[in-house]
C-alpha atoms as a PDB file:
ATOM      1  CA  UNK A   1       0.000   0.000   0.000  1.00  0.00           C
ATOM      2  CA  UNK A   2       0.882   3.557  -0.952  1.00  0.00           C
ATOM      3  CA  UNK A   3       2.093   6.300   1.741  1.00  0.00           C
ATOM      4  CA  UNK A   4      -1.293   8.329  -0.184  1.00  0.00           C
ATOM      5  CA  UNK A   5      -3.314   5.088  -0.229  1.00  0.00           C
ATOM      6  CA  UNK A   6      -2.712   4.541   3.810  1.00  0.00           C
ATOM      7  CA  UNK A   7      -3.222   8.039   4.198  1.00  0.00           C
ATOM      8  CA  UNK A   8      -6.631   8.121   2.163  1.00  0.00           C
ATOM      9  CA  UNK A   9      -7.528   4.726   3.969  1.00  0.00           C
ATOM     10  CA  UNK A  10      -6.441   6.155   7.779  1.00  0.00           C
ATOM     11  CA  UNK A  11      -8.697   9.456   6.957  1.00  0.00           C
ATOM     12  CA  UNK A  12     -11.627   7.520   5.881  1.00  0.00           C
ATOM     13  CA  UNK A  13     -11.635   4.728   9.696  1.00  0.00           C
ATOM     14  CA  UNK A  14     -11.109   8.469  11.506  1.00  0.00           C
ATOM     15  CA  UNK A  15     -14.520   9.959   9.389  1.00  0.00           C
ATOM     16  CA  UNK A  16     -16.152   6.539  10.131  1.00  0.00           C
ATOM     17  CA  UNK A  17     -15.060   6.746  13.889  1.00  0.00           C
ATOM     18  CA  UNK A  18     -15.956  10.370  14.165  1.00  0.00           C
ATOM     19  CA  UNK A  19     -19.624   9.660  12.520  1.00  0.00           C
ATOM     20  CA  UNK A  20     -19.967   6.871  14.685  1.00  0.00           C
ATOM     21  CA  UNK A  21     -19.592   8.525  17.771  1.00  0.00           C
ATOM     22  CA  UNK A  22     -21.924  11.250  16.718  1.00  0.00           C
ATOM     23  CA  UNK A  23     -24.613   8.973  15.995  1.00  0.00           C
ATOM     24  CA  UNK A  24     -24.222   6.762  19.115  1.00  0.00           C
ATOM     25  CA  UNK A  25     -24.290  10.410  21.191  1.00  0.00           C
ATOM     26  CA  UNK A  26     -27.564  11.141  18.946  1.00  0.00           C
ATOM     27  CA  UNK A  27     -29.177   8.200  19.801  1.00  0.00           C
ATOM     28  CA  UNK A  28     -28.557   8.399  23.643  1.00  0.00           C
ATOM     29  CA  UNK A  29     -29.752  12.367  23.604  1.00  0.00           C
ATOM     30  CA  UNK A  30     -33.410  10.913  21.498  1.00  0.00           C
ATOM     31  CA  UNK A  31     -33.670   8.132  24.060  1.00  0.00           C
ATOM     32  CA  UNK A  32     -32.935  10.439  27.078  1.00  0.00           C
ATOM     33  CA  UNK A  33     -35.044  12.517  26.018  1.00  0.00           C
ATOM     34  CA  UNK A  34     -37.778  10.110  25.709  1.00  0.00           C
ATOM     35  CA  UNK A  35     -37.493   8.648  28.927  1.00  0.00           C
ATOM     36  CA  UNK A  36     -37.672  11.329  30.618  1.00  0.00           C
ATOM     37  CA  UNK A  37     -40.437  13.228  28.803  1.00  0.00           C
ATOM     38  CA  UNK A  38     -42.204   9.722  30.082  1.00  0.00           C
ATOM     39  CA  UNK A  39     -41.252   9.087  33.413  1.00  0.00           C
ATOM     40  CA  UNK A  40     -39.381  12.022  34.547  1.00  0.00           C
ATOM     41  CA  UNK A  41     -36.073  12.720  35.940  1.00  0.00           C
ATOM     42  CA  UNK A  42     -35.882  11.215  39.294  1.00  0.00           C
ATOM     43  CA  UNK A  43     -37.518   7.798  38.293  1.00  0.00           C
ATOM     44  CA  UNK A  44     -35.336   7.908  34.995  1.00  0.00           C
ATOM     45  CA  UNK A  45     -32.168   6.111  35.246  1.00  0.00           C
ATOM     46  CA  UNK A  46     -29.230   5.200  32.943  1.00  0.00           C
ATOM     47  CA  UNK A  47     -30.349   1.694  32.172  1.00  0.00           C
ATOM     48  CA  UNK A  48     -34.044   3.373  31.145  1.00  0.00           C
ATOM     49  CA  UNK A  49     -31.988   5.398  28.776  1.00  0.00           C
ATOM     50  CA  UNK A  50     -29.752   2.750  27.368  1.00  0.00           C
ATOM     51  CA  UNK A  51     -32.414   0.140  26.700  1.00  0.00           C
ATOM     52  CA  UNK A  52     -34.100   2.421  23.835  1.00  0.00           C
ATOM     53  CA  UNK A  53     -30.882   2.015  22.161  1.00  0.00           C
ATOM     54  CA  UNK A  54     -28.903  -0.641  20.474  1.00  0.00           C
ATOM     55  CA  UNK A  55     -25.805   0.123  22.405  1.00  0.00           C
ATOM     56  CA  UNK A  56     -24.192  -1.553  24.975  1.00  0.00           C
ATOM     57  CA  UNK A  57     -24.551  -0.510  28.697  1.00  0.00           C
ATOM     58  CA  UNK A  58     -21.062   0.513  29.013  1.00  0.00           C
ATOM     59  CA  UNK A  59     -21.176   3.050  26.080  1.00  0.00           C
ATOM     60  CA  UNK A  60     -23.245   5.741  27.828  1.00  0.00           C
ATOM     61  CA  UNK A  61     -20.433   6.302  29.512  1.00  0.00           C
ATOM     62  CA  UNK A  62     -17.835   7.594  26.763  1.00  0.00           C
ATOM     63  CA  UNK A  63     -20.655  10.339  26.125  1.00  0.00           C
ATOM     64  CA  UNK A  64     -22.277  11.321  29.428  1.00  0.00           C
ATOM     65  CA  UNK A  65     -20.882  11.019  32.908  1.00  0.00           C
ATOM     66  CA  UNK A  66     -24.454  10.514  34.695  1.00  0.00           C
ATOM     67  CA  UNK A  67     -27.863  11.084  34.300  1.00  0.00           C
ATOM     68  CA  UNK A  68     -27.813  14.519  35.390  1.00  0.00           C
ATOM     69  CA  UNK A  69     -25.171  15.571  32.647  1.00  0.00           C
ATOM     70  CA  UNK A  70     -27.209  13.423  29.291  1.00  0.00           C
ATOM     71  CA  UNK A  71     -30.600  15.937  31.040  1.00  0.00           C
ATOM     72  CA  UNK A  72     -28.557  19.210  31.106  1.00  0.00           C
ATOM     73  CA  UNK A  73     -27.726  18.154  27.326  1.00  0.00           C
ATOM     74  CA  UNK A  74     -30.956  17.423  26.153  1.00  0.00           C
ATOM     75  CA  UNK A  75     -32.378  20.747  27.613  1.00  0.00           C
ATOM     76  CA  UNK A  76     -29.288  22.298  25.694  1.00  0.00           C
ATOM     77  CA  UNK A  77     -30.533  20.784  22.876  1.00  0.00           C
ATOM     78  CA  UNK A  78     -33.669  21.749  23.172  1.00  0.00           C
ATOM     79  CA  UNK A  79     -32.825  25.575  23.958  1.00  0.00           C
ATOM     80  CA  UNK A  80     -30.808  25.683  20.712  1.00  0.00           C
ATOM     81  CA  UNK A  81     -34.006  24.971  18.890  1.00  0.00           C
ATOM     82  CA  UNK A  82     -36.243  27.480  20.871  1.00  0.00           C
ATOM     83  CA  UNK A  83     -33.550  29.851  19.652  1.00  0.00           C
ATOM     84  CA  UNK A  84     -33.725  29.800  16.536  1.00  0.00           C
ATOM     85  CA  UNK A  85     -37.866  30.048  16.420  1.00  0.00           C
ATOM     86  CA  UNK A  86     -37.240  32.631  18.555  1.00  0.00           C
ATOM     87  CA  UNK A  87     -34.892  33.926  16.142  1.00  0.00           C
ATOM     88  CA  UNK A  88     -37.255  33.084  13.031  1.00  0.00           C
ATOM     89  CA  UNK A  89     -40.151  34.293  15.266  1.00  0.00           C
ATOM     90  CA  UNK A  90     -40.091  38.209  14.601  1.00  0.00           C
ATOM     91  CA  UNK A  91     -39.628  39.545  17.419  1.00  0.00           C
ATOM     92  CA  UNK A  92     -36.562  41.181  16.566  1.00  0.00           C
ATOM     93  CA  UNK A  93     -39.005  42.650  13.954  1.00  0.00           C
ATOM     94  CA  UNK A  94     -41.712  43.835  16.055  1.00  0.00           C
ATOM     95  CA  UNK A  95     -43.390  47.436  15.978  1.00  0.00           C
ATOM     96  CA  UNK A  96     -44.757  47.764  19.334  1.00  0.00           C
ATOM     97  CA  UNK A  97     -43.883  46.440  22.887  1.00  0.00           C
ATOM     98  CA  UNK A  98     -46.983  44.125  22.721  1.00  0.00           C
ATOM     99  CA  UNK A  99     -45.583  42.834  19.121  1.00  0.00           C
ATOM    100  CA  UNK A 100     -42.245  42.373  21.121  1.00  0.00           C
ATOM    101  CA  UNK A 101     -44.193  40.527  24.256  1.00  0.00           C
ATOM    102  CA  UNK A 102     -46.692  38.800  22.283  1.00  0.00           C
ATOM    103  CA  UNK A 103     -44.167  37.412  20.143  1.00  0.00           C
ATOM    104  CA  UNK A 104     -42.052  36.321  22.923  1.00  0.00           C
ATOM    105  CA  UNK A 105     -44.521  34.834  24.588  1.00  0.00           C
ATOM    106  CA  UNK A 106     -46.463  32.841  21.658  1.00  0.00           C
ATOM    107  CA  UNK A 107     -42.869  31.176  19.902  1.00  0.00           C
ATOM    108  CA  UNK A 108     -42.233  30.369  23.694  1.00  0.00           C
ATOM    109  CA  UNK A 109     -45.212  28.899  24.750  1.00  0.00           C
ATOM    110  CA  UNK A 110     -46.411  26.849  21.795  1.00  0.00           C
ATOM    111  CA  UNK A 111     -42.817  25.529  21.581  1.00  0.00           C
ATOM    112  CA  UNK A 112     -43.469  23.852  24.299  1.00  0.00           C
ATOM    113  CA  UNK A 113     -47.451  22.699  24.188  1.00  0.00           C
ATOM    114  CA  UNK A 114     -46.960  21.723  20.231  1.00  0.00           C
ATOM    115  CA  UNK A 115     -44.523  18.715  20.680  1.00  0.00           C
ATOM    116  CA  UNK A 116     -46.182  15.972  22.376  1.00  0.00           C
ATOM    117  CA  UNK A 117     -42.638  14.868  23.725  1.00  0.00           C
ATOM    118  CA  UNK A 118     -41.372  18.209  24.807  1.00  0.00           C
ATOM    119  CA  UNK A 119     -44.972  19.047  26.675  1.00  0.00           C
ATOM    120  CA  UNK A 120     -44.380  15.445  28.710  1.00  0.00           C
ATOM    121  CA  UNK A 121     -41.038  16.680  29.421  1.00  0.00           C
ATOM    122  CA  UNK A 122     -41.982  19.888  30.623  1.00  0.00           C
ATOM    123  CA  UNK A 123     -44.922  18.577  32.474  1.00  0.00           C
ATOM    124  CA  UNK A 124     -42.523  15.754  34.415  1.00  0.00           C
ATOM    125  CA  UNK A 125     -39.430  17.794  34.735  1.00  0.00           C
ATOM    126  CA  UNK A 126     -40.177  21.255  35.896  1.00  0.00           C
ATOM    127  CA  UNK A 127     -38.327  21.498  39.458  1.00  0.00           C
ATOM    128  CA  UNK A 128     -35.064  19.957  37.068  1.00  0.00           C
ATOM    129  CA  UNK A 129     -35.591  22.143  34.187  1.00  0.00           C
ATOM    130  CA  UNK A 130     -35.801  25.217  36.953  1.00  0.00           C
ATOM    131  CA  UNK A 131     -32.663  23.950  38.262  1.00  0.00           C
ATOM    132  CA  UNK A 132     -30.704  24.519  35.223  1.00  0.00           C
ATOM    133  CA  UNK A 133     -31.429  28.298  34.184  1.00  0.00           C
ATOM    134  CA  UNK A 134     -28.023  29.285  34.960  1.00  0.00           C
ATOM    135  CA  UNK A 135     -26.076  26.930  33.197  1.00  0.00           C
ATOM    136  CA  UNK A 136     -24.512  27.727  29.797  1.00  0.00           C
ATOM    137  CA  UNK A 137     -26.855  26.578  27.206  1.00  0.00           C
ATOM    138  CA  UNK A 138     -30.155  28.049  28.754  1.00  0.00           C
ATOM    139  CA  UNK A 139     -28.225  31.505  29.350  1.00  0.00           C
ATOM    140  CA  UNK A 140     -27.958  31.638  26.274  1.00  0.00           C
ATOM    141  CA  UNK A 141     -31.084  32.099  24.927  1.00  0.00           C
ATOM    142  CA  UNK A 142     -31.420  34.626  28.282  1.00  0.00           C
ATOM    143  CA  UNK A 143     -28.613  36.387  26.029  1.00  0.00           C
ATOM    144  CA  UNK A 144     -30.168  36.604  23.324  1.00  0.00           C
ATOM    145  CA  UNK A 145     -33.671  37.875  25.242  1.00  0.00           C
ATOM    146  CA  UNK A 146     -31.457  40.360  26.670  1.00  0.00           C
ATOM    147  CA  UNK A 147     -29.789  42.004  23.130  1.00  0.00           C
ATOM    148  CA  UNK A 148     -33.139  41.830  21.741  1.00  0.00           C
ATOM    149  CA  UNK A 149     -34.737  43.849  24.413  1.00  0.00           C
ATOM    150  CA  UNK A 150     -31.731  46.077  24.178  1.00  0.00           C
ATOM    151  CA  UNK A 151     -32.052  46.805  20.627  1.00  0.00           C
ATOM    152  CA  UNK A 152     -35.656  47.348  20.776  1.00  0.00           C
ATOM    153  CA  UNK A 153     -35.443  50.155  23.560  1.00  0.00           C
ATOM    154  CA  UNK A 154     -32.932  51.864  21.061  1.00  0.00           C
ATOM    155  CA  UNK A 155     -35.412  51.426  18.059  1.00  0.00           C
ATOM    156  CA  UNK A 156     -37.846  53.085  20.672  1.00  0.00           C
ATOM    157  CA  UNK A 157     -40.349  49.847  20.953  1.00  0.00           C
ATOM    158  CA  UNK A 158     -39.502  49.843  24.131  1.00  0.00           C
ATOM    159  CA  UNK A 159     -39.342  52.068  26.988  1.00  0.00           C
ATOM    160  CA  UNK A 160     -35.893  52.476  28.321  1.00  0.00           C
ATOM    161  CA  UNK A 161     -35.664  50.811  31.432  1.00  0.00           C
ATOM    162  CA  UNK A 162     -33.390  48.409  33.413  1.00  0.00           C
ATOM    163  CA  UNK A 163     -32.868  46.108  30.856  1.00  0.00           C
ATOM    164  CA  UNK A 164     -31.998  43.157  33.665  1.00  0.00           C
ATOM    165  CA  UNK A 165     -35.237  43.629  35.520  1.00  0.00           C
ATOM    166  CA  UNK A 166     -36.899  43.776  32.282  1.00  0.00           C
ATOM    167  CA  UNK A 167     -35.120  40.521  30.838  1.00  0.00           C
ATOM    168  CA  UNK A 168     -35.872  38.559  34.420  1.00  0.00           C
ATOM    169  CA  UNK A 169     -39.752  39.740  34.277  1.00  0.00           C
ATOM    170  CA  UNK A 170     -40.085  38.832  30.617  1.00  0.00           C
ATOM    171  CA  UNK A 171     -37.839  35.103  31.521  1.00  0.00           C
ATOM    172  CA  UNK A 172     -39.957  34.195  34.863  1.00  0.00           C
ATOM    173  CA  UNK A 173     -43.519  35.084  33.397  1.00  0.00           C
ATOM    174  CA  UNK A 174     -43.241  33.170  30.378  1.00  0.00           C
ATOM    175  CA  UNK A 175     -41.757  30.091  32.087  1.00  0.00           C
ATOM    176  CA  UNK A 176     -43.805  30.561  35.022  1.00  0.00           C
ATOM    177  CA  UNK A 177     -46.961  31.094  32.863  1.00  0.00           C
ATOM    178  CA  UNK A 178     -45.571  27.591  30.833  1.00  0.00           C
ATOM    179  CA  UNK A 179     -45.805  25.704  33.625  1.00  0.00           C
ATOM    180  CA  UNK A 180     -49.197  26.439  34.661  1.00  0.00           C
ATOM    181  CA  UNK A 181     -50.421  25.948  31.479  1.00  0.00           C
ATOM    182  CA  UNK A 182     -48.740  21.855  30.505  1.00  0.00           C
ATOM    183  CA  UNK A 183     -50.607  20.997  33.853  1.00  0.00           C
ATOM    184  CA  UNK A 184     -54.258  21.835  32.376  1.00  0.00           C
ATOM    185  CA  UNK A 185     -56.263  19.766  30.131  1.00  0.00           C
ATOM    186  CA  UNK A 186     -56.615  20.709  27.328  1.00  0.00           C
ATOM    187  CA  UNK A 187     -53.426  22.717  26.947  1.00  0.00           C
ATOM    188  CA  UNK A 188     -53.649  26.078  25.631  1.00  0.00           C
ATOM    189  CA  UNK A 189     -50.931  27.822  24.531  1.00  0.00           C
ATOM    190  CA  UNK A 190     -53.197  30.961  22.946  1.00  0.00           C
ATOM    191  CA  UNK A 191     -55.060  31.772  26.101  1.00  0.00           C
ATOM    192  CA  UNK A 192     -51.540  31.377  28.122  1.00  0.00           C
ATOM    193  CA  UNK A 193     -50.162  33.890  25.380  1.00  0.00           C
ATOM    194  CA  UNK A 194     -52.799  36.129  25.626  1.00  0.00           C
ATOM    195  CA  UNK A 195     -52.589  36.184  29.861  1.00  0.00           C
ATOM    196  CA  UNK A 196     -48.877  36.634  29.536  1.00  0.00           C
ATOM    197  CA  UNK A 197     -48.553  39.531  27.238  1.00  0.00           C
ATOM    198  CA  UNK A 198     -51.514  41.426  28.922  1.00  0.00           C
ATOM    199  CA  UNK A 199     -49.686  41.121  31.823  1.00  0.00           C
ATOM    200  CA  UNK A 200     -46.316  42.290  30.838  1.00  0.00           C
ATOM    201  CA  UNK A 201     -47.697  45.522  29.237  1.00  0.00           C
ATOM    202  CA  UNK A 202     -50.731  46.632  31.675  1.00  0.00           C
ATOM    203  CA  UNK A 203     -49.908  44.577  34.748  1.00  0.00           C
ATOM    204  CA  UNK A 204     -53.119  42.804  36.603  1.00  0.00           C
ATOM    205  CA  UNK A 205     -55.379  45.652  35.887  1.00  0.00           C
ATOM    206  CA  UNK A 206     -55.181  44.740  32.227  1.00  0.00           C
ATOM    207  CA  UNK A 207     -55.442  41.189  33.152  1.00  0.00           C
ATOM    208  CA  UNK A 208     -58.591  39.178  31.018  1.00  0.00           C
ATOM    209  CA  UNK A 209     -61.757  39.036  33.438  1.00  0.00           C
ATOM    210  CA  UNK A 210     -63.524  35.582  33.970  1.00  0.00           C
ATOM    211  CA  UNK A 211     -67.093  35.821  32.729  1.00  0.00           C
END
């Protein structure tokens, strides 16, 4: 064999190995996922997770060092996605602070009550999921709340104000509001949009009255 043929041949087992790996961590992050949307995280254990795969035991741990590390990077995973609706979601476009709060609230909220998996997951993981907001991946997307709200006050859709207060009101109401609304049947992520942006921009006076 050639010094180019070994080369081509030693490049091709590394792609293979590489591609490998990412499909065995895929396949742990969709079972993980699934388990827990199902059962939750404190009845969820590794062997739950590894048994919707076709790998063996031991592999879960060249990926994930416990449980609590494969949930922190499914919720990662599932941030990166709510960023980019949130992204594609307009709000960066939006005319008026209720366009800005509605819009924030509605990509939020039917993110989550859309997905049949992701609503289990919220609805079974909640105290967990809480648990998380300042790691990394979920500050993130509080990053990205926070230049939005930022350049909005300069485009003059929003007041100027304390941007941090602002970004912690607009964070806890729409989570808070989230997880009062996966726990009713049937779930409605409209009316929870509609309660959450009322409240942001008139506070409970402008709250809807019950009939």
């Amino acid at each position: 064999m050639s010094p180019q043929t070994a080369t081509v041949a030693s490049a091709e087992r590394g792609g293979r190995r590489e591609q490998n790996k990412a499909e065995n961590r895929a396949a742990l992050l969709k079972a993980a996922r699934a388990v827990f949307a199902e059962i939750g995280y404190g009845a969820a254990g590794v062997r739950d997770i590894v048994r919707r795969t076709d790998l063996a035991s031991g592999t879960f741990y060249n990926y994930f060092k416990d449980k609590a590390e494969i949930f922190e990077a499914v919720v990662g995973e599932m941030t990166i996605d709510l960023l980019k609706r949130q992204r594609a979601g307009g709000r960066t476009r939006a005319r008026t602070a209720e366009e800005f709060f509605r819009t924030h609230c509605s990509v939020y909220l039917h993110f989550v009550a859309e997905d049949p998996e992701i609503l289990a997951f919220g609805r079974n993981n909640v105290s967990h999921v809480r648990m998380l907001m300042e790691k990394p991946d979920l500050r993130g997307l509080a990053q990205a709340l926070h230049d939005d709200v930022r350049a909005a006050m300069e485009r003059g859709v929003l007041p100027a104000t304390d941007v941090g207060y602002l970004v912690a009101a607009l964070s806890g109401v729409v989570f808070e509001v989230s997880v009062a609304m996966v726990a009713r049947d049937p779930v409605d992520p409209d009316q929870a949009t509609e309660f959450a942006t009322r409240l942001l921009l008139g506070g409970i006076g402008n709250l809807p009255r019950r009939p």
